[in-house]
N, C-alpha and C. Protein backbone atom coordinates (compact mmCIF):
# COMPACT_ATOMS: atom_id res chain seq x y z
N UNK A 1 206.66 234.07 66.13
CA UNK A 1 205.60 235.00 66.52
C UNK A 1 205.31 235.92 65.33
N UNK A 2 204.03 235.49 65.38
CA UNK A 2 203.36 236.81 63.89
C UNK A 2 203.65 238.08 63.98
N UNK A 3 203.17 239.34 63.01
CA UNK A 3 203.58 240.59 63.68
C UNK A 3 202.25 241.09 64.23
N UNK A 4 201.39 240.22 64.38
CA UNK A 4 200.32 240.64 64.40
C UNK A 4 200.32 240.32 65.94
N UNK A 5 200.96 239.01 66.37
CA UNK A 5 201.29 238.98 67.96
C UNK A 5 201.98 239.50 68.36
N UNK A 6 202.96 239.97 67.78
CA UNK A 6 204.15 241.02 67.93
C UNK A 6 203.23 242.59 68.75
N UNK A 7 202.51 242.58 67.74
CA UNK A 7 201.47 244.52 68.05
C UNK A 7 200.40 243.99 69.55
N UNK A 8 200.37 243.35 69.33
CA UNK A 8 199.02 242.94 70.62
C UNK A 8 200.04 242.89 71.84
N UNK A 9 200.86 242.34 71.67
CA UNK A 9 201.80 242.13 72.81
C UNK A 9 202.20 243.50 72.94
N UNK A 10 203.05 244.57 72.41
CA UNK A 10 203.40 245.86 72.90
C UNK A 10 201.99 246.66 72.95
N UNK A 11 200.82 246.80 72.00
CA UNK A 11 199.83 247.28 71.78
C UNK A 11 199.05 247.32 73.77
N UNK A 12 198.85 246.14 74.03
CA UNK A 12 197.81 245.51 74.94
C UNK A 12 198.62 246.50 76.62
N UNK A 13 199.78 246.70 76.46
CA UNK A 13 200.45 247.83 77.27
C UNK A 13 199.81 249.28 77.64
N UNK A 14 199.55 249.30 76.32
CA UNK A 14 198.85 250.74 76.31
C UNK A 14 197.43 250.60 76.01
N UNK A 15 196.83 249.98 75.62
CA UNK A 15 195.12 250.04 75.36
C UNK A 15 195.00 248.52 75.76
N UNK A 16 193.33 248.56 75.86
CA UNK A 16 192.69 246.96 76.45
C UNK A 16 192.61 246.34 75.28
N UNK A 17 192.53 245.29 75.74
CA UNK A 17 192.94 244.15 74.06
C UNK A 17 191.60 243.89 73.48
N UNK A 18 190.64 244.66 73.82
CA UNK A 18 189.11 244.64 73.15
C UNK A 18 189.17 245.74 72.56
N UNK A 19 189.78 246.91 72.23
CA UNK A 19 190.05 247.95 71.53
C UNK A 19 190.93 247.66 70.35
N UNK A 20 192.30 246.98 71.22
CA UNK A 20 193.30 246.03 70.12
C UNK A 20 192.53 245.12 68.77
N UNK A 21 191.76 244.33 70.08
CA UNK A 21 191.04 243.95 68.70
C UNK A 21 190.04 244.05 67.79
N UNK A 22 189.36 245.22 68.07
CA UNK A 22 188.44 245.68 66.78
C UNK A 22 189.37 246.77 65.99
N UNK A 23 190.42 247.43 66.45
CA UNK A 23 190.81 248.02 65.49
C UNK A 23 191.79 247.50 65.02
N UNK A 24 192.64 245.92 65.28
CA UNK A 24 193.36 245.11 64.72
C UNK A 24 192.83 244.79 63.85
N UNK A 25 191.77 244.40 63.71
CA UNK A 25 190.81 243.81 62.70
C UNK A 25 190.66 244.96 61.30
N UNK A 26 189.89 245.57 61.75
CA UNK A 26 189.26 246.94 61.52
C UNK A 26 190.67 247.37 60.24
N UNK A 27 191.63 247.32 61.04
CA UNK A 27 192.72 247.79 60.03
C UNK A 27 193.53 246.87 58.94
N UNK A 28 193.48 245.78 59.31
CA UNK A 28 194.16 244.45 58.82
C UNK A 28 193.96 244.24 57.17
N UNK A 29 194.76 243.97 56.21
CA UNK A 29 194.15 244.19 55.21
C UNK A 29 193.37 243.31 54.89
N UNK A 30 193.70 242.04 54.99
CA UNK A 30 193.33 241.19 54.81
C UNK A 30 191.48 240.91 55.01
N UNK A 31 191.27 241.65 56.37
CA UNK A 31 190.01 241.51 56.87
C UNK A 31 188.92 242.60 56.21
N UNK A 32 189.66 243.65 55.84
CA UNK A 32 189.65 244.83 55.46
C UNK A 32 188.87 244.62 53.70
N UNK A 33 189.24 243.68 53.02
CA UNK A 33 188.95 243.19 51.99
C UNK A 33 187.91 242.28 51.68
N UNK A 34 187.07 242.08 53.44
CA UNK A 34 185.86 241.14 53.41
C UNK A 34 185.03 242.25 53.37
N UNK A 35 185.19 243.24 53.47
CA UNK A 35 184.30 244.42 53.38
C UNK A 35 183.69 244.19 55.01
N UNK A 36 183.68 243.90 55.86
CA UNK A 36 183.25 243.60 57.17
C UNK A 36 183.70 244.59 57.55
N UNK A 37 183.17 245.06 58.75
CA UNK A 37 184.18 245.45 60.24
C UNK A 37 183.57 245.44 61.49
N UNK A 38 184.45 244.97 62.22
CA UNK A 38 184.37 244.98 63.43
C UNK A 38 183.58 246.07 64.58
N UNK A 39 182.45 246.13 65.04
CA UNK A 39 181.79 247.18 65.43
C UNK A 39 181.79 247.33 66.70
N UNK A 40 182.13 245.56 67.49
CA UNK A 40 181.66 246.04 68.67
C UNK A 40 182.32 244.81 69.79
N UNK A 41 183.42 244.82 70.87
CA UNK A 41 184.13 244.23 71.36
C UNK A 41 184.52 244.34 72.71
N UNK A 42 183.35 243.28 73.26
CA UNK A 42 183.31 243.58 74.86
C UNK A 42 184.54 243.48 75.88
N UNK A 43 184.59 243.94 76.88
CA UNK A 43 186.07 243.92 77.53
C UNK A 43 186.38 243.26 77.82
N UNK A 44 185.68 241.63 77.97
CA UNK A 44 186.52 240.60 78.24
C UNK A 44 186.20 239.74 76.92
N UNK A 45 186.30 239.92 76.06
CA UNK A 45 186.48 239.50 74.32
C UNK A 45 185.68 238.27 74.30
N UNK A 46 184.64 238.06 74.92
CA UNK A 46 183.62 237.22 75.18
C UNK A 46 182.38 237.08 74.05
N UNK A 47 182.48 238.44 73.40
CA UNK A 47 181.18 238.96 72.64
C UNK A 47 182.18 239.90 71.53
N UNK A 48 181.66 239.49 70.10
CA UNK A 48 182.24 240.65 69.21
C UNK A 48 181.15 240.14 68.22
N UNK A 49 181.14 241.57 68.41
CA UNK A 49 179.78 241.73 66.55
C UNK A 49 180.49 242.55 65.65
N UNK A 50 180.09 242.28 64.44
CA UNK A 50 180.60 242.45 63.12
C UNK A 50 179.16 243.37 61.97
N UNK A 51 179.68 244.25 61.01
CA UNK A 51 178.60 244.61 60.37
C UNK A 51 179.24 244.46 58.92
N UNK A 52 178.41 243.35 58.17
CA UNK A 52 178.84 243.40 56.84
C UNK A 52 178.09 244.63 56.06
N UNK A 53 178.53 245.36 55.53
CA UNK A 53 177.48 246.34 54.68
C UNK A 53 177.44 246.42 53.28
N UNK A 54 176.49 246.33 52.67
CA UNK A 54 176.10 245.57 51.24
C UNK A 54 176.57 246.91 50.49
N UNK A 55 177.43 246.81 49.44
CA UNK A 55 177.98 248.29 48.66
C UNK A 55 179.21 247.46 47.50
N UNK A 56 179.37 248.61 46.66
CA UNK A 56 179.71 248.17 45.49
C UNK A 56 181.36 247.30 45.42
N UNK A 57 181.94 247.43 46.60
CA UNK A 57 182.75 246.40 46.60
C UNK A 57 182.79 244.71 46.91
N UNK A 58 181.27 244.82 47.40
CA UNK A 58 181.14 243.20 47.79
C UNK A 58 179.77 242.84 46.97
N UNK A 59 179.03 243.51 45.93
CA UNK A 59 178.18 243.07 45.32
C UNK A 59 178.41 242.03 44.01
N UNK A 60 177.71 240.95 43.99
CA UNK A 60 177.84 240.14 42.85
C UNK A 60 176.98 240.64 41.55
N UNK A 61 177.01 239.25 40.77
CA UNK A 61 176.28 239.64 39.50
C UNK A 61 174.95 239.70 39.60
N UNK A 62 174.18 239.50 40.48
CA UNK A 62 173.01 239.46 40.89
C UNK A 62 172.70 240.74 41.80
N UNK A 63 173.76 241.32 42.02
CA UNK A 63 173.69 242.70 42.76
C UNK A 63 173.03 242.12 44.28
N UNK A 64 173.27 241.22 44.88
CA UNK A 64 173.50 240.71 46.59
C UNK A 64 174.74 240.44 46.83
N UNK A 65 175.14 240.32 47.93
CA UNK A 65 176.51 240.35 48.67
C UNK A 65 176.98 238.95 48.07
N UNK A 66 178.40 239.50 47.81
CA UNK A 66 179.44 237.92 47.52
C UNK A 66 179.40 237.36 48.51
N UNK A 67 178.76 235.14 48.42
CA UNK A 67 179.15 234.90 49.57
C UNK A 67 180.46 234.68 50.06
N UNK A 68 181.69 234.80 49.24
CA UNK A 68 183.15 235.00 49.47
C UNK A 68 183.07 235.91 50.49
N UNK A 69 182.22 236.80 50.63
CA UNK A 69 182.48 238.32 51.49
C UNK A 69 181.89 238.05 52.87
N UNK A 70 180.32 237.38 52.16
CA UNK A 70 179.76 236.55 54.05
C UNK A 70 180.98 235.21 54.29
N UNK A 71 181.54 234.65 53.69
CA UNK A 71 182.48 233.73 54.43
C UNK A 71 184.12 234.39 55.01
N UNK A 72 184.80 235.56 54.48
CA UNK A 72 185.37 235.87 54.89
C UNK A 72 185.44 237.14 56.00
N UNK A 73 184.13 237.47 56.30
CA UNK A 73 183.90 238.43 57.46
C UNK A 73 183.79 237.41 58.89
N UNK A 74 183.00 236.38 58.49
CA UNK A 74 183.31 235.05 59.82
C UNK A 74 184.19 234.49 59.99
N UNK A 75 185.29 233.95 58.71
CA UNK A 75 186.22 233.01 59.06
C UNK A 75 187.23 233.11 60.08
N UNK A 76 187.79 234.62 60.35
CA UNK A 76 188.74 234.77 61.29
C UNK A 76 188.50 234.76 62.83
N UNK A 77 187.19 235.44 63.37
CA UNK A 77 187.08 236.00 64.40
C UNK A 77 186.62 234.81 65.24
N UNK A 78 186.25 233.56 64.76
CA UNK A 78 186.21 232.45 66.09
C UNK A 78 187.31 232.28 66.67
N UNK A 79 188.39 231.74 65.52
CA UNK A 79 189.27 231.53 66.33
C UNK A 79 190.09 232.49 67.17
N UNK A 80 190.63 233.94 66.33
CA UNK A 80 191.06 234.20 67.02
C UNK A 80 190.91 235.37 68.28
N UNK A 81 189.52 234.80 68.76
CA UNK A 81 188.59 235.01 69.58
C UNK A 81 188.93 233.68 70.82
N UNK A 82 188.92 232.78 70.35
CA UNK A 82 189.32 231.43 71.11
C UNK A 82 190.76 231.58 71.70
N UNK A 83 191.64 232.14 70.94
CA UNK A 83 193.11 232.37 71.26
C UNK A 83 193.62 232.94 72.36
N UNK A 84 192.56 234.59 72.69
CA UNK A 84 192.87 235.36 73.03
C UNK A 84 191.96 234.95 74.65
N UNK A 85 191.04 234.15 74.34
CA UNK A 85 189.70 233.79 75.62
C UNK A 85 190.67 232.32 76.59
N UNK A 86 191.52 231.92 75.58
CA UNK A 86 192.23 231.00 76.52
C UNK A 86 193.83 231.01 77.42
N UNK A 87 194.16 232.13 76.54
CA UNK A 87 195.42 232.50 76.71
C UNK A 87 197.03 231.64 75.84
N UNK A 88 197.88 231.72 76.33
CA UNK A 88 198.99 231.30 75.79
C UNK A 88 199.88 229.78 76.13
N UNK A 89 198.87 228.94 77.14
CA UNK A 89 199.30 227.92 77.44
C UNK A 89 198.17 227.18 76.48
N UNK A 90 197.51 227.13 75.25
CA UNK A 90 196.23 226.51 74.23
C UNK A 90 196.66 227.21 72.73
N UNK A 91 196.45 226.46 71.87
CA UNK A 91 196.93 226.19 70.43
C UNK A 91 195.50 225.94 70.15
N UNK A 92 195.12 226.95 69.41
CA UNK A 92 194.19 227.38 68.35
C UNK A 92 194.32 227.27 66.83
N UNK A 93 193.48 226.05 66.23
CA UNK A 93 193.30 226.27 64.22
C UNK A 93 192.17 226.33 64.34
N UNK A 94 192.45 226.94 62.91
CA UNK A 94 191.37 226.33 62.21
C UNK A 94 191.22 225.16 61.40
N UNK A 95 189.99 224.65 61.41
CA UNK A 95 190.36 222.99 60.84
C UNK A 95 189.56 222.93 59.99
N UNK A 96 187.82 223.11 59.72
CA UNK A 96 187.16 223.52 58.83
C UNK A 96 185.60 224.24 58.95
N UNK A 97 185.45 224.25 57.70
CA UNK A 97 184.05 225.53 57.66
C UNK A 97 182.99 224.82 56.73
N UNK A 98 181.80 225.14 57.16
CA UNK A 98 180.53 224.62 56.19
C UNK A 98 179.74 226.13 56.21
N UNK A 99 179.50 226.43 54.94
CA UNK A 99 178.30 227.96 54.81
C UNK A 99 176.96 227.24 54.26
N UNK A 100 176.56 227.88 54.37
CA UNK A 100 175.05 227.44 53.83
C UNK A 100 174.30 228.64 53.63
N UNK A 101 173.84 229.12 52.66
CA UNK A 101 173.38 230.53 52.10
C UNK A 101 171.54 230.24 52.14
N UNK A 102 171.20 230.91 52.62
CA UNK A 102 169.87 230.64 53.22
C UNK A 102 169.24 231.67 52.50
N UNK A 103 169.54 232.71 52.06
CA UNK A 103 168.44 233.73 51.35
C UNK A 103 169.09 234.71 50.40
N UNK A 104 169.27 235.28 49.48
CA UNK A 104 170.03 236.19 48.78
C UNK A 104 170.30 237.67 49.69
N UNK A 105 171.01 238.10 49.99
CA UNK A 105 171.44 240.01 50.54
C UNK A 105 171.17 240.39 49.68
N UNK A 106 170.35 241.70 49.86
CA UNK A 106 170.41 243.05 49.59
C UNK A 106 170.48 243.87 50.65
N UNK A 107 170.59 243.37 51.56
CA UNK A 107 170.69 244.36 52.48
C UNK A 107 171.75 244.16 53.74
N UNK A 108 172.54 245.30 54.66
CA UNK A 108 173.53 245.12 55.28
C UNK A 108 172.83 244.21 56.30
N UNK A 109 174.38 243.15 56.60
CA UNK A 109 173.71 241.77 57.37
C UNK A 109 174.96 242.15 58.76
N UNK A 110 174.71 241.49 59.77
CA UNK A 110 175.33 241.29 61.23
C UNK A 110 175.15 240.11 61.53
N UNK A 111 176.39 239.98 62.39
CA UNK A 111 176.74 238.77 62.92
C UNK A 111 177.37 238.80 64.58
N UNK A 112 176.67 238.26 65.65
CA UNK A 112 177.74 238.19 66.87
C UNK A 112 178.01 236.65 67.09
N UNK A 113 179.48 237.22 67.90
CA UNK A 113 180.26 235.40 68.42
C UNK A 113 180.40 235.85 69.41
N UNK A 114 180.07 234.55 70.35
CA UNK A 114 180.07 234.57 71.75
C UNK A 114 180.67 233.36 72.61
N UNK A 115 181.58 233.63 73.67
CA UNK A 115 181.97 232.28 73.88
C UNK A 115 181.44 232.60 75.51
N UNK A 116 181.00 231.65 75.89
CA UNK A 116 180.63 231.96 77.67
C UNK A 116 181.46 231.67 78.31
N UNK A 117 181.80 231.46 79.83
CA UNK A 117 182.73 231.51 80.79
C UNK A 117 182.37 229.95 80.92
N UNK A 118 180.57 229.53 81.02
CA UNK A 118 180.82 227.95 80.74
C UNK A 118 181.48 227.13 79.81
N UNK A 119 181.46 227.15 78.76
CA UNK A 119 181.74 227.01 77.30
C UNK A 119 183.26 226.76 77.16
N UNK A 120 184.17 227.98 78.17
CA UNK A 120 185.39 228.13 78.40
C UNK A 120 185.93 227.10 79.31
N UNK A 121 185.47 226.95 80.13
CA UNK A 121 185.74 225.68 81.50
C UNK A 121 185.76 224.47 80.54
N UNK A 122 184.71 224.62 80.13
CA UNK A 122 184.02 222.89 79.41
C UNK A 122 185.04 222.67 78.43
N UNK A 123 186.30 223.56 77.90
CA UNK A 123 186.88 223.34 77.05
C UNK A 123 188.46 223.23 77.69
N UNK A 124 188.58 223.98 78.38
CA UNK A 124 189.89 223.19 79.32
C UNK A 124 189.63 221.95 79.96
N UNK A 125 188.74 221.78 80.89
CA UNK A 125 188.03 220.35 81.27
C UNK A 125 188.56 219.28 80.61
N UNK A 126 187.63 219.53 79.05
CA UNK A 126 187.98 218.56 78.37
C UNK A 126 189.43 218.04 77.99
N UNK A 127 190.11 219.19 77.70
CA UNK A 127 191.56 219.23 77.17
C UNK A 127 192.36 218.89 78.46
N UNK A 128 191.86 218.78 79.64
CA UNK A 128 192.91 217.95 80.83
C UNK A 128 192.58 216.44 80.51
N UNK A 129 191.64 216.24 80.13
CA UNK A 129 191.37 214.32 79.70
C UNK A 129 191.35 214.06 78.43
N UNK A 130 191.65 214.93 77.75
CA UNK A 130 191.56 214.43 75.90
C UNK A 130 193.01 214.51 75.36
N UNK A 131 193.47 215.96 76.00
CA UNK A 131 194.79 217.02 75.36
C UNK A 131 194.43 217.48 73.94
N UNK A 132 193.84 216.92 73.05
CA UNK A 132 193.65 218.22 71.74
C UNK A 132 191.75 217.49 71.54
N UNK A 133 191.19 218.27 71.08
CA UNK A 133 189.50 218.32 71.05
C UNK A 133 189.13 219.30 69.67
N UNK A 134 188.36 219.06 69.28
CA UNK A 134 187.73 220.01 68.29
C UNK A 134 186.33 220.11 68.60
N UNK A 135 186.01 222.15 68.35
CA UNK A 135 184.53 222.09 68.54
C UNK A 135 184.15 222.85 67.96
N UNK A 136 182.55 223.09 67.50
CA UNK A 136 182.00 223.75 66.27
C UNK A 136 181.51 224.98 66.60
N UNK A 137 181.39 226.07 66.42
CA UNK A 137 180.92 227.16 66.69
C UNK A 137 180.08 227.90 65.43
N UNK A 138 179.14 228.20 65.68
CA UNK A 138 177.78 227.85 64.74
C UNK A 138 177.31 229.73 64.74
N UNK A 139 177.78 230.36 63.66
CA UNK A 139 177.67 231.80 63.30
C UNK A 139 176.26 232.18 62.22
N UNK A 140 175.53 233.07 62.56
CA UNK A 140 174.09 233.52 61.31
C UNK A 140 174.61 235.48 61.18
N UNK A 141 174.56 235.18 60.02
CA UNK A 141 174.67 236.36 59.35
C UNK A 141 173.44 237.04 58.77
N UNK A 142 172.75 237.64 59.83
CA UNK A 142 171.16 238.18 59.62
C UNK A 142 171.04 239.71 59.75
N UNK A 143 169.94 239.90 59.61
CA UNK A 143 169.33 241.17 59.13
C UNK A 143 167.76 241.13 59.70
N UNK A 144 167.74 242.23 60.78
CA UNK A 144 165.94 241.93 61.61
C UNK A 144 165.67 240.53 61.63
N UNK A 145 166.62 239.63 62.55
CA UNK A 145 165.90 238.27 63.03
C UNK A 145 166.06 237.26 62.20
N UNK A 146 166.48 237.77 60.51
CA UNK A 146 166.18 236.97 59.24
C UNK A 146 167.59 236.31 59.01
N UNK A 147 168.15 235.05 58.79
CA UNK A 147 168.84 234.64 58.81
C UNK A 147 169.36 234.44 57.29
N UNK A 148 170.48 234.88 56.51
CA UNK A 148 170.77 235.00 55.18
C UNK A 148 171.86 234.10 54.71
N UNK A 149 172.75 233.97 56.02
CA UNK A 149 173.37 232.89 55.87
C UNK A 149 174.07 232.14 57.18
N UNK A 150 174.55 230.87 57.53
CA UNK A 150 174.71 230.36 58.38
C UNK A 150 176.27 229.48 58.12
N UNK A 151 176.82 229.60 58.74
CA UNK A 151 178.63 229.20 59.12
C UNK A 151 178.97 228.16 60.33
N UNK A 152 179.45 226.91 60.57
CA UNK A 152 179.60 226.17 60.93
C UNK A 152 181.23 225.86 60.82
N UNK A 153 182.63 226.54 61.74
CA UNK A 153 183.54 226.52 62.12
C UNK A 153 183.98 225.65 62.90
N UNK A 154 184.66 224.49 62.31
CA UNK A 154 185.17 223.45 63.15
C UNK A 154 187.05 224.07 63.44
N UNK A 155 187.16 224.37 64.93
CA UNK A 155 188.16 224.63 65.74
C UNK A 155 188.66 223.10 66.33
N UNK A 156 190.29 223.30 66.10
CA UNK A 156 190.83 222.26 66.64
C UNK A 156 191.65 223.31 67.87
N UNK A 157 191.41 222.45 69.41
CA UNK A 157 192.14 223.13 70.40
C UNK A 157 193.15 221.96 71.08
N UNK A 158 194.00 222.28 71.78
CA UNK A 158 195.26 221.68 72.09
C UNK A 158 195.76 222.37 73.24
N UNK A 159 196.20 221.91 74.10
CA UNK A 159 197.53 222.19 75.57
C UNK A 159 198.60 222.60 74.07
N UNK A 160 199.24 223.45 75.18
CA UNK A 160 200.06 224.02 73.79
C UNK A 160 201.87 222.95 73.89
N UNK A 161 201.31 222.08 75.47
CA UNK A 161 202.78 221.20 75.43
C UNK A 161 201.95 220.18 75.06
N UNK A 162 200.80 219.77 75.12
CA UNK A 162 200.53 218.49 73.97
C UNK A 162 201.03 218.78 72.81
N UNK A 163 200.10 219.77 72.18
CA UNK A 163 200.60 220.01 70.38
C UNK A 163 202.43 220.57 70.25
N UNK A 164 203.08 220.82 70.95
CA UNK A 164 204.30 220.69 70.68
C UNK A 164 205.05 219.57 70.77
N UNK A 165 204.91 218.36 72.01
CA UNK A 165 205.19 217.08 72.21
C UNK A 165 204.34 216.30 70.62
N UNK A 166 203.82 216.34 69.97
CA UNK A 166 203.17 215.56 68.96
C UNK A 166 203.73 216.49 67.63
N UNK A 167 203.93 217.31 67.32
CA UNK A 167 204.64 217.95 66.81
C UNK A 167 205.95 217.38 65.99
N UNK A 168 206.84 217.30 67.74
CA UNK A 168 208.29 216.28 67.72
C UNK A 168 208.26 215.40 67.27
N UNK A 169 206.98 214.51 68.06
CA UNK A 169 207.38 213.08 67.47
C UNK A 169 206.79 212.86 66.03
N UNK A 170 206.19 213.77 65.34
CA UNK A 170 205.86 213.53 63.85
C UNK A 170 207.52 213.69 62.96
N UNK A 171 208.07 214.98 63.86
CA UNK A 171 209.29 215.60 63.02
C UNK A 171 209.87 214.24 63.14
N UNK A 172 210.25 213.75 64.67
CA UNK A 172 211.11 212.56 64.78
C UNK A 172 210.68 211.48 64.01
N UNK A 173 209.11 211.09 63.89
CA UNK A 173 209.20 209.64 62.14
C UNK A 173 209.16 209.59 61.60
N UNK A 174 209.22 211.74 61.03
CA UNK A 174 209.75 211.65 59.52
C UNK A 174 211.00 211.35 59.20
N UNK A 175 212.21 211.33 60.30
CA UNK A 175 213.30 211.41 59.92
C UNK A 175 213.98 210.30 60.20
């Protein structure tokens, strides 16, 4: 267990885990260094928006936002958005990412992720007749309607006793 599951787990005691997690985020260094933050995190962690803001730590040589900075303000929050929307019996990666830079920044860009309550069914569903599935979740990093750049997150999901039973038997034919 991370320490980061470690804090959510005693954390989520005392505050709602939609508070946990914008200011988990919010504080994290790691995330902290996309120049992003976390603005806004509905109570059932269904919906979280993000505000990248264009300033002298994330500007390139062209003086628009690093897209290092638009890819690392998205990369974290699908999944572990997915983690927290399925609970502790589902095994969440990440598996991979496509960006596609659609217009140069100069100006501060936003982004929301949303997973629905359908979306959620349709993904246990599947995982009672598949056991591990991967699915894409498709992020725009815009500014008034205008789309600047676009993110394409391929999530691999799993029963968390499938991906431990497959796990074994990899350990067991390596050995």
């Amino acid at each position: 267990m991370s320490i980061y599951q470690k804090l959510i787990k005693i954390g989520s005691r005392y505050f709602g885990l939609a508070t946990l997690f914008k200011v988990g985020f919010n504080l994290a260094p790691m995330y902290q260094r996309s120049t992003a933050r976390v603005s806004y995190v509905s109570e059932d962690l269904k919906l979280v928006k993000i505000k990248l803001p264009i300033n002298y730590k994330n500007r390139n040589y062209m003086n628009t936002i690093f897209g290092g900075s638009m890819f690392a303000a998205v990369d974290p929050i699908p999944m572990l958005q997915l983690v927290n929307l399925l609970g502790e019996d589902y095994i969440v990666w990440d598996k991979s990412a496509e960006i596609y830079f659609r217009r140069p920044a100069h100006v501060d860009l936003y982004a929301e992720f949303r997973f629905s309550e359908e979306e959620l069914v349709s993904i246990k569903n599947r995982l009672t007749l598949e056991n591990e599935i991967d699915i894409v979740k498709h992020t725009q990093l815009c500014h008034d309607d205008v789309v600047y750049c676009e993110i394409y997150k391929t999530l691999y999901v799993s029963t968390k006793a499938f991906y431990q039973q497959k796990r074994k038997n990899k350990t067991t034919a390596a050995t």
